[in-house]
PDB file of N, CA and C in Angstrom:
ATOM      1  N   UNK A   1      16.819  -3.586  35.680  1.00  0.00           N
ATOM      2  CA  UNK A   1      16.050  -3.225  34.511  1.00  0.00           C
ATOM      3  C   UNK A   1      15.089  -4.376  34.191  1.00  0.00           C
ATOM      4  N   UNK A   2      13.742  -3.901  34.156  1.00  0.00           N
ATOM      5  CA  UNK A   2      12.849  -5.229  33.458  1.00  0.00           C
ATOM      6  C   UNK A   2      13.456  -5.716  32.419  1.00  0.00           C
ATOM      7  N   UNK A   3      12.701  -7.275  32.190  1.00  0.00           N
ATOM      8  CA  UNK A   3      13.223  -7.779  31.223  1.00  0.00           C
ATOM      9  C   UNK A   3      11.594  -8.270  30.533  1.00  0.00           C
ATOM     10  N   UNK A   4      11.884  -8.882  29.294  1.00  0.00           N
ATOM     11  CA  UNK A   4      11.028  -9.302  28.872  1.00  0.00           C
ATOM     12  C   UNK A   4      11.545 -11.050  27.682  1.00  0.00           C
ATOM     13  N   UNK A   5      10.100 -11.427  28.032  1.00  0.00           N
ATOM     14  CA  UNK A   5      10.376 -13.352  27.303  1.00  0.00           C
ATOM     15  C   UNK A   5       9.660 -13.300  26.135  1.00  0.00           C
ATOM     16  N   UNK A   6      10.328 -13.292  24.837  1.00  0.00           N
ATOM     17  CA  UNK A   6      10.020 -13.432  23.317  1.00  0.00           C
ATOM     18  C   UNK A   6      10.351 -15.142  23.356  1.00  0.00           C
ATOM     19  N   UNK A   7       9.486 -15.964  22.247  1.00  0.00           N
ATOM     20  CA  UNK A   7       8.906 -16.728  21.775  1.00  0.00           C
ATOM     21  C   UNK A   7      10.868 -16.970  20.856  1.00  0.00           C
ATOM     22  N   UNK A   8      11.475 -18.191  20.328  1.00  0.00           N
ATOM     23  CA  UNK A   8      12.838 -18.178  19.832  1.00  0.00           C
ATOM     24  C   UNK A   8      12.373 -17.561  18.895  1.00  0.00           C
ATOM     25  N   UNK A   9      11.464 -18.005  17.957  1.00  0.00           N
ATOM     26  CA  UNK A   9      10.766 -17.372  16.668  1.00  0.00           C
ATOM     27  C   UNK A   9      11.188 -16.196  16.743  1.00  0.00           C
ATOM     28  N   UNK A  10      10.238 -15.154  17.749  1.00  0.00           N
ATOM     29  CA  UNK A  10      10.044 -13.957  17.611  1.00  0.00           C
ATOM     30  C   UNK A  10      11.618 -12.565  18.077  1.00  0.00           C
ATOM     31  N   UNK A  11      12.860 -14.093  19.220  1.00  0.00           N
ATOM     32  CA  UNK A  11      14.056 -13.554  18.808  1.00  0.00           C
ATOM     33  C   UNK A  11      14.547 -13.274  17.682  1.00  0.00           C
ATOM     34  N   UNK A  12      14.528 -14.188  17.140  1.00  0.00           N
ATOM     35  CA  UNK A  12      15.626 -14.623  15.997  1.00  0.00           C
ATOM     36  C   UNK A  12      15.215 -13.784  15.311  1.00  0.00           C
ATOM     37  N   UNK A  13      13.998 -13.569  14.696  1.00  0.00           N
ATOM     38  CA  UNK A  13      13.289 -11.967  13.809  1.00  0.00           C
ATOM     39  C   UNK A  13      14.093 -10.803  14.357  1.00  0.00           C
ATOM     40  N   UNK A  14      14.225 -10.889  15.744  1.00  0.00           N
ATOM     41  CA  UNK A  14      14.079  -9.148  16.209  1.00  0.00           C
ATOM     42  C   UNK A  14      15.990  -9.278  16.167  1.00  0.00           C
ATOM     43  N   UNK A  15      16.544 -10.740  15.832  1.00  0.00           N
ATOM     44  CA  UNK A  15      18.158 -10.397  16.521  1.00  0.00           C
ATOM     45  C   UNK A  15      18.148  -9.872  14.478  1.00  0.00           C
ATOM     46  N   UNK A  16      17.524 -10.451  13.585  1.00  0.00           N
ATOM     47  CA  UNK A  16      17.924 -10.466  12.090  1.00  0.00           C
ATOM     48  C   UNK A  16      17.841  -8.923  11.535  1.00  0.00           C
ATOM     49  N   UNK A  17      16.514  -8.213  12.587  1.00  0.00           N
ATOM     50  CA  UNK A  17      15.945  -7.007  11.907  1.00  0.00           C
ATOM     51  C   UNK A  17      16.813  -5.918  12.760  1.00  0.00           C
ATOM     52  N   UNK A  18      17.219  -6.426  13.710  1.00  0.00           N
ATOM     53  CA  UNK A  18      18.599  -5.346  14.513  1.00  0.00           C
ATOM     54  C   UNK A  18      19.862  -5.530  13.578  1.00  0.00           C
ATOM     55  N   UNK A  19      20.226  -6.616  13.027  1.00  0.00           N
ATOM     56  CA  UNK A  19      21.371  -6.931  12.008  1.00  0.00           C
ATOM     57  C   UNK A  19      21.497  -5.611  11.059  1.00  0.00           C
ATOM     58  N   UNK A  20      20.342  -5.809  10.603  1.00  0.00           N
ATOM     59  CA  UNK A  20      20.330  -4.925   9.192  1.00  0.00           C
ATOM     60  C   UNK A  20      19.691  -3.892   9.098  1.00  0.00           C
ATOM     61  N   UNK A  21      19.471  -3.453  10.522  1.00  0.00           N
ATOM     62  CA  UNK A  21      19.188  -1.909  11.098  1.00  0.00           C
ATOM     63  C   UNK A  21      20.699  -1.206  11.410  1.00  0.00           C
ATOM     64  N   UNK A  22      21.552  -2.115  11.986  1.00  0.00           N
ATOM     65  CA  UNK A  22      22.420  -1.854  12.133  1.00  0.00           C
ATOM     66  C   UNK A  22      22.586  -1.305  13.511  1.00  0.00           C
ATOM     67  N   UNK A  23      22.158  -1.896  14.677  1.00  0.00           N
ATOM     68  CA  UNK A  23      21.820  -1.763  15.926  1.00  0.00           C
ATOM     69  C   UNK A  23      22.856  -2.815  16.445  1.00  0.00           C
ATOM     70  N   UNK A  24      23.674  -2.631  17.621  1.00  0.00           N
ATOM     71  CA  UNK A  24      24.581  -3.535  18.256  1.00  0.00           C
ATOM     72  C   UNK A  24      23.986  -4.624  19.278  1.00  0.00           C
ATOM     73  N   UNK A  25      22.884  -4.479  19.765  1.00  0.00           N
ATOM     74  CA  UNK A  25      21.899  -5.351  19.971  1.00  0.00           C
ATOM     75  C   UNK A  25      20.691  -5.294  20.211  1.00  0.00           C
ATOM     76  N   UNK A  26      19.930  -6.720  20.056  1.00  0.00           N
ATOM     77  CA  UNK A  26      18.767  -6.628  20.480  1.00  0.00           C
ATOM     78  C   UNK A  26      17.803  -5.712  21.400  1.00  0.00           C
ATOM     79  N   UNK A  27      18.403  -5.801  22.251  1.00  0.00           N
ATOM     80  CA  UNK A  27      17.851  -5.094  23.361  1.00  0.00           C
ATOM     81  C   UNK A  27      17.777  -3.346  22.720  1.00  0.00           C
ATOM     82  N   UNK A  28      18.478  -2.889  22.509  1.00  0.00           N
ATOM     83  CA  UNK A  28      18.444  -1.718  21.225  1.00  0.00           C
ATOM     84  C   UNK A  28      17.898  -1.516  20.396  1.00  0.00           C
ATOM     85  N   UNK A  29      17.249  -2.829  19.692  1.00  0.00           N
ATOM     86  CA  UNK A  29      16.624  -2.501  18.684  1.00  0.00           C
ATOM     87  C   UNK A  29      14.829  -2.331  18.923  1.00  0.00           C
ATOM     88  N   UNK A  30      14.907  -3.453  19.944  1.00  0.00           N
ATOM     89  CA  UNK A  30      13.795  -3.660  20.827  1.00  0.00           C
ATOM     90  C   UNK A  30      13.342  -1.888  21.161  1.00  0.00           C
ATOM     91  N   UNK A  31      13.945  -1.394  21.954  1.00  0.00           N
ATOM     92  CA  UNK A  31      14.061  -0.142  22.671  1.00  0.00           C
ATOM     93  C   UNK A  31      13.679   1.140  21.380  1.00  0.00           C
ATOM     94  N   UNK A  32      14.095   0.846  20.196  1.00  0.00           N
ATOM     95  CA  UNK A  32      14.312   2.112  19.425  1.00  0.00           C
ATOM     96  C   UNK A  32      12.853   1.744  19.223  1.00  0.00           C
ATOM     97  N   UNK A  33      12.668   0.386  18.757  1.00  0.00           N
ATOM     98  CA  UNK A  33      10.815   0.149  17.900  1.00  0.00           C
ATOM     99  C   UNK A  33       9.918   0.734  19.123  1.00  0.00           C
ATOM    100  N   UNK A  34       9.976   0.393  20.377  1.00  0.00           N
ATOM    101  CA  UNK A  34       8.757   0.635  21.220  1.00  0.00           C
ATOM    102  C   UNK A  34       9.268   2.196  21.313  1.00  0.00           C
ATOM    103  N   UNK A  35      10.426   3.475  21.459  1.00  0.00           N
ATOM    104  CA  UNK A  35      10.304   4.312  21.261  1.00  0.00           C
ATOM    105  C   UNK A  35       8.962   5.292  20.131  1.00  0.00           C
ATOM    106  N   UNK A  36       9.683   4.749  19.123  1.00  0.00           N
ATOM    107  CA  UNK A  36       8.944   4.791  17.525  1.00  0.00           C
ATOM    108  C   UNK A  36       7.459   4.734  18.205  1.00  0.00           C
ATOM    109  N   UNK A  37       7.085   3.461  18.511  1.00  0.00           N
ATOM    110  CA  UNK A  37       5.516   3.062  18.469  1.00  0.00           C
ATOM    111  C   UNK A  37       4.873   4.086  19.830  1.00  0.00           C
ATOM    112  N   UNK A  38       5.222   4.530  20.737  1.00  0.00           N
ATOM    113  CA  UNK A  38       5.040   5.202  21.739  1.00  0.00           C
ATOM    114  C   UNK A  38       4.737   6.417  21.924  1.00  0.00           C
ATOM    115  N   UNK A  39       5.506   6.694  20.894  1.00  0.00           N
ATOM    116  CA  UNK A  39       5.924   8.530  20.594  1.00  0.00           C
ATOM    117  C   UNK A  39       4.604   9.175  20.178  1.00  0.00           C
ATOM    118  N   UNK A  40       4.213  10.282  21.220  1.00  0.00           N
ATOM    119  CA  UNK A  40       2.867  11.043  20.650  1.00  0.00           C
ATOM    120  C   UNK A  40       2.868  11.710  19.629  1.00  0.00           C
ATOM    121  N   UNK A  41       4.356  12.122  19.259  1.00  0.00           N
ATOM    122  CA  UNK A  41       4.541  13.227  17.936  1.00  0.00           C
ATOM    123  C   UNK A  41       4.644  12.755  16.357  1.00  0.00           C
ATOM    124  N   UNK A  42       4.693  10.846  16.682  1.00  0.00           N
ATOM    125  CA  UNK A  42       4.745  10.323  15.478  1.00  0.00           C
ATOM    126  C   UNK A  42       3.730   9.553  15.258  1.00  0.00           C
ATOM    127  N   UNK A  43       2.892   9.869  13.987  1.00  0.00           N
ATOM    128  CA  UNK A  43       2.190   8.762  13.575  1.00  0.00           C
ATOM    129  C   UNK A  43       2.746   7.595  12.874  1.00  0.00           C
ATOM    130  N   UNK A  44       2.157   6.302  13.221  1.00  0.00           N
ATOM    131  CA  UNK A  44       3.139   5.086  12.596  1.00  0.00           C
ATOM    132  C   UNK A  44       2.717   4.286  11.921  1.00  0.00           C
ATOM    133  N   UNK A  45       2.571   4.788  10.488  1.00  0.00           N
ATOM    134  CA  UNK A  45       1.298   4.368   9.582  1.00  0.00           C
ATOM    135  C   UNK A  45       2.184   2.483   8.563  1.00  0.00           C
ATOM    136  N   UNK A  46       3.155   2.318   9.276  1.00  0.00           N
ATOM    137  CA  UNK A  46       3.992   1.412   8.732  1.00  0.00           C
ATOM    138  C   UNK A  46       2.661  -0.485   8.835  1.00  0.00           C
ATOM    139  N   UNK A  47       2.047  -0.274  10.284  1.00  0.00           N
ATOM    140  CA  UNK A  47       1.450  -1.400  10.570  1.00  0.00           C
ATOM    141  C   UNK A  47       0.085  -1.120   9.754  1.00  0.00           C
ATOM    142  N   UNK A  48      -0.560  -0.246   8.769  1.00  0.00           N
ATOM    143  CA  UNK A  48      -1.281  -0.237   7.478  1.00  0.00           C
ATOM    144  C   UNK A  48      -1.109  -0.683   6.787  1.00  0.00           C
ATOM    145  N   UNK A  49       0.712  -1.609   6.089  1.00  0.00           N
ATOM    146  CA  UNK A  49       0.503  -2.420   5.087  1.00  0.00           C
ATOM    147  C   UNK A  49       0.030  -3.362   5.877  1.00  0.00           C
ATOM    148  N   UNK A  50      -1.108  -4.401   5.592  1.00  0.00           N
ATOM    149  CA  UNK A  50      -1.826  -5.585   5.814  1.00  0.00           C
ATOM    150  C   UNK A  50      -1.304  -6.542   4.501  1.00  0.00           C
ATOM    151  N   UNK A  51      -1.164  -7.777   5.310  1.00  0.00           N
ATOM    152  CA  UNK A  51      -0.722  -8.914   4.092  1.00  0.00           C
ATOM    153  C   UNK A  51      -1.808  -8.680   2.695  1.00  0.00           C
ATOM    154  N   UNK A  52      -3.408  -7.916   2.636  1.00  0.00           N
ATOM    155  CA  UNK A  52      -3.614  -7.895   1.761  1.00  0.00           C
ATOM    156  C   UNK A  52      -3.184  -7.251   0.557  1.00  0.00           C
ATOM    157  N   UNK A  53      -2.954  -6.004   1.387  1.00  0.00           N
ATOM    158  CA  UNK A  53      -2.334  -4.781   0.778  1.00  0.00           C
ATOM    159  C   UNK A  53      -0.483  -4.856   0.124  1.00  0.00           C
ATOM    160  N   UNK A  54       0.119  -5.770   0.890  1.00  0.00           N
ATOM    161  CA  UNK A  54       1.315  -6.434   0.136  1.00  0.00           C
ATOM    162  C   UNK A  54       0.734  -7.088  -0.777  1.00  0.00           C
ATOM    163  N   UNK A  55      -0.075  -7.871  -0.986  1.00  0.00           N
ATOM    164  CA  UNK A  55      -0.153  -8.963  -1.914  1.00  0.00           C
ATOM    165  C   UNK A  55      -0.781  -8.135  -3.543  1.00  0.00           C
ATOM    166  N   UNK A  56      -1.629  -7.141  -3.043  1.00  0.00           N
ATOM    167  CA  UNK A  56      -2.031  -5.894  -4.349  1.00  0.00           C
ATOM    168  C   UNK A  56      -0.965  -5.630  -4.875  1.00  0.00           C
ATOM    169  N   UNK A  57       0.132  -5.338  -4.142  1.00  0.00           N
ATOM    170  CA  UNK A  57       1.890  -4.651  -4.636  1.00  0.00           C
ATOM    171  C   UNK A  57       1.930  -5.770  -5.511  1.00  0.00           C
ATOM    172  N   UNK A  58       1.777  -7.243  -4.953  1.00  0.00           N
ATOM    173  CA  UNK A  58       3.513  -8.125  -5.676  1.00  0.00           C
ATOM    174  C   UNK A  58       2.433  -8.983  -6.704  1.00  0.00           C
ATOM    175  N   UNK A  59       1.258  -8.357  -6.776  1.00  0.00           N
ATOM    176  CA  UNK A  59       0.404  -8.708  -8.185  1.00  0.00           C
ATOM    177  C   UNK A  59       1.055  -9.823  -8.825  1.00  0.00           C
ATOM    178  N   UNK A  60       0.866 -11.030  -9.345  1.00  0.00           N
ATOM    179  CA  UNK A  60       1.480 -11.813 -10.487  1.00  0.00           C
ATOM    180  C   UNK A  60       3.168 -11.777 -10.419  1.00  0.00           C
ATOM    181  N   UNK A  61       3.929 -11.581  -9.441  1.00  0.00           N
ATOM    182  CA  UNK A  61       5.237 -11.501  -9.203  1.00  0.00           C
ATOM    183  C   UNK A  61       5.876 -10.544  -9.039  1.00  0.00           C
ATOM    184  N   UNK A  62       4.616  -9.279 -10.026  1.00  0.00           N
ATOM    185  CA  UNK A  62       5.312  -8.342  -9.938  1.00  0.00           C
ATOM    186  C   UNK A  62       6.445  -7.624  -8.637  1.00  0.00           C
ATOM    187  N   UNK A  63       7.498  -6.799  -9.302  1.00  0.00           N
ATOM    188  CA  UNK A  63       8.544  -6.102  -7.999  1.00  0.00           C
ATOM    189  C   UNK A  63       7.739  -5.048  -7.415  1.00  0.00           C
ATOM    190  N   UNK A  64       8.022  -4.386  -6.592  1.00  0.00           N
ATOM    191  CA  UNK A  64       7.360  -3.177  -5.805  1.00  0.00           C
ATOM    192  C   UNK A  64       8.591  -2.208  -5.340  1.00  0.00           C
ATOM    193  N   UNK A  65       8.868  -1.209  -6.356  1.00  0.00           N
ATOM    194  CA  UNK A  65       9.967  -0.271  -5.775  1.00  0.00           C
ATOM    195  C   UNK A  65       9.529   0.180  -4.610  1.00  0.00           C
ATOM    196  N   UNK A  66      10.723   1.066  -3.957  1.00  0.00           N
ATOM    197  CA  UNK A  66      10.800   1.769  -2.524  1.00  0.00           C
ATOM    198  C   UNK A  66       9.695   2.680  -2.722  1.00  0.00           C
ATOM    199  N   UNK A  67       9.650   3.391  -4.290  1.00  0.00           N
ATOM    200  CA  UNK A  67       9.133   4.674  -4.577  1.00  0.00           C
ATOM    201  C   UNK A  67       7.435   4.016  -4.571  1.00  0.00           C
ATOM    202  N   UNK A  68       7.202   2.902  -4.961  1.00  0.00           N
ATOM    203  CA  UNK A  68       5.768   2.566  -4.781  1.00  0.00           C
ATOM    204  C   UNK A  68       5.423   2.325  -3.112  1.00  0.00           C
ATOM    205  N   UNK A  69       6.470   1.793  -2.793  1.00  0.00           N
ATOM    206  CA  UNK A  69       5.715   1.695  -1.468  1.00  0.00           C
ATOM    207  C   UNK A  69       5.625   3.040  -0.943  1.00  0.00           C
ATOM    208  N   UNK A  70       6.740   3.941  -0.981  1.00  0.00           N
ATOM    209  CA  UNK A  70       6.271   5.316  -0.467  1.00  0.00           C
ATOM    210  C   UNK A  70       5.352   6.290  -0.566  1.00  0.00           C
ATOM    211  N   UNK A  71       5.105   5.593  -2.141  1.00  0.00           N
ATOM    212  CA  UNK A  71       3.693   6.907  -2.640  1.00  0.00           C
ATOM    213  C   UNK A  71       2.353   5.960  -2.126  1.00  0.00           C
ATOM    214  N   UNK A  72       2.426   4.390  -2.073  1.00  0.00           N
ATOM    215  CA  UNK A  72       1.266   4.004  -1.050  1.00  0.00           C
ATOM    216  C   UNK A  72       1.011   4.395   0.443  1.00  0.00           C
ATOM    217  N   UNK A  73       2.204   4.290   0.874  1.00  0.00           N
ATOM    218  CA  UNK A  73       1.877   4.772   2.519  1.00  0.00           C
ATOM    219  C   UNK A  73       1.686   6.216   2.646  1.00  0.00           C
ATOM    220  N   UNK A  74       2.296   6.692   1.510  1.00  0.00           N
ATOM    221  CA  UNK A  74       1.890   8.764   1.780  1.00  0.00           C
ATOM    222  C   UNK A  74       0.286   8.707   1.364  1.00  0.00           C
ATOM    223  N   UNK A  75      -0.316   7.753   0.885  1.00  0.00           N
ATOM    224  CA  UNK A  75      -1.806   7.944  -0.216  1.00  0.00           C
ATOM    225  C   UNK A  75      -2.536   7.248   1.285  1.00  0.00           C
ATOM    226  N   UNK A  76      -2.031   5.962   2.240  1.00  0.00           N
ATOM    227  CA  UNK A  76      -2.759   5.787   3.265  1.00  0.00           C
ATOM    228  C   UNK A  76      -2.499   6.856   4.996  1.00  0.00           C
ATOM    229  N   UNK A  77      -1.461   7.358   4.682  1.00  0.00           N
ATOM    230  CA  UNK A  77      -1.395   8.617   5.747  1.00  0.00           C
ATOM    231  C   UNK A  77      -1.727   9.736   5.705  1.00  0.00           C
ATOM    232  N   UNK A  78      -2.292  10.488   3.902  1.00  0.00           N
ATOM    233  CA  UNK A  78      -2.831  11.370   3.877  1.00  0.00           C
ATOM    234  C   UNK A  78      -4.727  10.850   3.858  1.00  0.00           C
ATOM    235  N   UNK A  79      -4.808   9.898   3.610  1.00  0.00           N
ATOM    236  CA  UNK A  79      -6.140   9.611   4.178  1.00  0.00           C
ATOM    237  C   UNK A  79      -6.494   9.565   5.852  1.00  0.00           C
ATOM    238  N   UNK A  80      -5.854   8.959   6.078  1.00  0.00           N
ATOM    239  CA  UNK A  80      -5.887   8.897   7.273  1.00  0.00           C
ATOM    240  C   UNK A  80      -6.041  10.167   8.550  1.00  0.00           C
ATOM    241  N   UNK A  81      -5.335  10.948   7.908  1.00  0.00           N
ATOM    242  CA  UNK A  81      -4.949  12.467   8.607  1.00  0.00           C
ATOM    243  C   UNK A  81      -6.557  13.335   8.007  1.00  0.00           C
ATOM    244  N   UNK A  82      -7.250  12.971   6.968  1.00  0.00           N
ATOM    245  CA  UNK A  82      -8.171  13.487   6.789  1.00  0.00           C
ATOM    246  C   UNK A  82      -9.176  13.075   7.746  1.00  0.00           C
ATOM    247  N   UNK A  83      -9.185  11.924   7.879  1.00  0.00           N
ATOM    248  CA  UNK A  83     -10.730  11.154   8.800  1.00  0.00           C
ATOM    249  C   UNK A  83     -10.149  11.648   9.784  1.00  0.00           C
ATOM    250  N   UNK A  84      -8.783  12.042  10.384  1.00  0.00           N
ATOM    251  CA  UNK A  84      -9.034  12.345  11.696  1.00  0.00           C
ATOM    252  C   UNK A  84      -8.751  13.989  12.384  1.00  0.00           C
ATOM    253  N   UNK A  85      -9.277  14.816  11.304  1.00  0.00           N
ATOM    254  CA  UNK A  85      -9.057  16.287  11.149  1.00  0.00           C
ATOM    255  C   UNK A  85      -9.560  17.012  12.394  1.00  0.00           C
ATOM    256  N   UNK A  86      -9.375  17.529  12.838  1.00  0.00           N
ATOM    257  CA  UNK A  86     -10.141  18.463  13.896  1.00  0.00           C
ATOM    258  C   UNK A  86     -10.782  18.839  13.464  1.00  0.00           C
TER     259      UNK A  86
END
């Protein structure tokens, strides 16, 4: 099976974000994201938040519920699905 060489940095992220995905390892978790990103049937509007667009959320400290981030990414995926209408 190929393998592939991550940066320790960019382990240690992917062993923390398999932790609390709840994935038994890396290599799994690795596998499910490039599934996700690959897939013709899914759009993956998640890499649209831009550090600017976090930083609009956490305004002056403010918190950012689940429910705000969801009604932002439904407000940038229903745009999105418009510009690219048949």
């Amino acid at each position: 099976m190929p393998q592939i060489q991550l940066s320790d940095r960019l382990f240690g992220e992917a062993q923390r974000r398999a932790r609390e995905a709840g994935f038994a390892t890396v290599d799994e978790f690795i596998s499910d994201q490039l599934e996700s990103d690959f897939s013709p049937d899914q759009e993956n509007f998640y890499d649209r938040f831009t550090p600017e667009g976090v930083a609009q959320l956490m305004q002056a400290g403010k918190k950012v519920s689940m429910e705000e981030v969801d009604r932002r990414l439904a407000n940038v995926e229903e745009a999105w699905r418009k510009d690219h209408a048949n």
